[in-house]
Protein backbone atom coordinates (compact mmCIF):
# COMPACT_ATOMS: atom_id res chain seq x y z
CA UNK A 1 173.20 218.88 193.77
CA UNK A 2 174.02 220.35 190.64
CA UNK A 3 175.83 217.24 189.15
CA UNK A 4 172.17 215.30 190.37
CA UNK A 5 170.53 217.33 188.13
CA UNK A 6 172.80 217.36 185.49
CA UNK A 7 172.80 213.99 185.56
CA UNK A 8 168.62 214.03 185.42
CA UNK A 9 168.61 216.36 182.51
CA UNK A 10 171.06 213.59 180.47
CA UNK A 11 168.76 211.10 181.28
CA UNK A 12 165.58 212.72 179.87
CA UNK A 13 167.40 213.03 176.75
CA UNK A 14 168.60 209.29 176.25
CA UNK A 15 167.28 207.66 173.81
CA UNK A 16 165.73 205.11 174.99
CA UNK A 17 166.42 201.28 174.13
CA UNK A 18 165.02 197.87 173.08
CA UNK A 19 165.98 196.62 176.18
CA UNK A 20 164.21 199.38 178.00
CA UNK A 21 160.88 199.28 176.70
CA UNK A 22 159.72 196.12 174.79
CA UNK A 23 155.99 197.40 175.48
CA UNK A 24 156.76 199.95 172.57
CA UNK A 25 157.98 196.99 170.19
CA UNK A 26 155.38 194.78 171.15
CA UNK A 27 153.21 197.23 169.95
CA UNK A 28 154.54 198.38 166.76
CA UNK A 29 153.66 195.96 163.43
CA UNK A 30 155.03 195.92 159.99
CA UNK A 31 152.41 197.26 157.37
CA UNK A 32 151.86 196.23 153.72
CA UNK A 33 154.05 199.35 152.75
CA UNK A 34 157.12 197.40 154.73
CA UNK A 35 157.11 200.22 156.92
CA UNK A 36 156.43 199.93 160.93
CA UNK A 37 153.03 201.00 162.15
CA UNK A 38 152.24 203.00 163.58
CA UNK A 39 154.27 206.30 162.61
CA UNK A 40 153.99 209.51 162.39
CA UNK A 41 154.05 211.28 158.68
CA UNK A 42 153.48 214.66 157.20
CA UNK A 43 150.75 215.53 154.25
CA UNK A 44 152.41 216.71 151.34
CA UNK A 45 149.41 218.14 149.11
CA UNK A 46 147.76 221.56 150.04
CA UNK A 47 144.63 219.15 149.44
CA UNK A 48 144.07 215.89 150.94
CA UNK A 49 140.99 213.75 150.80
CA UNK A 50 140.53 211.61 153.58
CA UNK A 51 138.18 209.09 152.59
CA UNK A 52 135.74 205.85 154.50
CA UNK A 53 137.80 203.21 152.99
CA UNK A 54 140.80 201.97 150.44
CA UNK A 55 139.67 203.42 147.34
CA UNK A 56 138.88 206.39 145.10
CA UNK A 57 134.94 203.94 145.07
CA UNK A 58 134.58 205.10 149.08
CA UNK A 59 133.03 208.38 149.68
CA UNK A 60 135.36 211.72 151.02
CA UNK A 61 134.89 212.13 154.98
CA UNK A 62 136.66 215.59 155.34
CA UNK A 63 139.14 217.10 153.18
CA UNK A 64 143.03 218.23 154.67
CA UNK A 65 143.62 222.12 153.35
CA UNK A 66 147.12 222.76 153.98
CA UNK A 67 150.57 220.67 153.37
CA UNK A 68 152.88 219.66 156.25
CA UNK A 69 149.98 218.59 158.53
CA UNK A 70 151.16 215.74 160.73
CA UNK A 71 149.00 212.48 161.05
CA UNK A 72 149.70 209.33 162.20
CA UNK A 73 149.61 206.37 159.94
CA UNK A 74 147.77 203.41 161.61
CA UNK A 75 147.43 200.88 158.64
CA UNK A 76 147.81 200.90 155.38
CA UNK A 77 146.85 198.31 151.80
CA UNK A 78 148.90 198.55 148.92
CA UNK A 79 148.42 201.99 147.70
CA UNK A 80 146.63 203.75 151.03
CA UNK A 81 146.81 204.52 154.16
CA UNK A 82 144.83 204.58 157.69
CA UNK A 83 145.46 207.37 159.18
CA UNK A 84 144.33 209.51 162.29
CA UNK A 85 144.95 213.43 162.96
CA UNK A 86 145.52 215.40 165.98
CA UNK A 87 141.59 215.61 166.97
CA UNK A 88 141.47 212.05 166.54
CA UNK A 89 139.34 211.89 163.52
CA UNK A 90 140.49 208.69 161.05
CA UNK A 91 140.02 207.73 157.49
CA UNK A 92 142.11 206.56 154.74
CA UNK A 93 144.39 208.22 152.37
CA UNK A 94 145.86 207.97 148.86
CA UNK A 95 149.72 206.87 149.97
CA UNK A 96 151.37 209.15 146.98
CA UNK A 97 150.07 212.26 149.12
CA UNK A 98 151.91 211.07 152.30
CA UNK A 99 155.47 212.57 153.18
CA UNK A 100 157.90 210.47 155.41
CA UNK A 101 159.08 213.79 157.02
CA UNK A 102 157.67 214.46 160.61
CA UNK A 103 156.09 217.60 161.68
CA UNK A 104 154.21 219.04 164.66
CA UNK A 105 151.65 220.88 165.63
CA UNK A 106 151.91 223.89 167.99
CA UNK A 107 148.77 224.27 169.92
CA UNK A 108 148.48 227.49 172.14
């Protein structure tokens, strides 16, 4: 019984394969950036504007307060980014404020 769930534990950990789940390839593109979407990134600025659209011309939705917040990067043009947050909320941001390092969020 214990080597059973020994044996369950490793398997939770395994990585798991191409072979084992081409749903989650099917599903992930290559953006402009070269990069897959979608992925999960960090902020890097203490101050982030999420904006409507591509450009410094589209108005500010809401503005990100504090660096290392993780969002997940859904598209992206040359020099921006789609992204959503952990409420759900998306919007586009400037690429340059966009850290490849992942983070999470604790919730209680």
């Amino acid at each position: 019984m214990l080597a059973a769930a020994l044996t369950a534990l490793a398997l939770l950990g395994a990585p798991v394969s191409s072979a084992q789940a081409p749903e989650l390839q099917a599903n992930m593109k290559v953006g402009a950036s070269g990069l897959r979407v979608p992925r999960f990134v960090s902020l890097k600025s203490d101050r982030v504007n999420v904006r409507k659209g591509p450009s410094i011309g589209h108005a500010v939705a809401w503005v990100f307060s504090r660096a290392g917040l993780p969002v997940e990067v859904l598209a992206g043009s040359e020099n921006w980014s789609k992204i959503r947050d952990s409420e759900g909320s998306e919007g586009w941001v400037f690429r340059g404020l966009l850290s490849g390092r992942r983070t999470a969020l604790v919730m209680p």
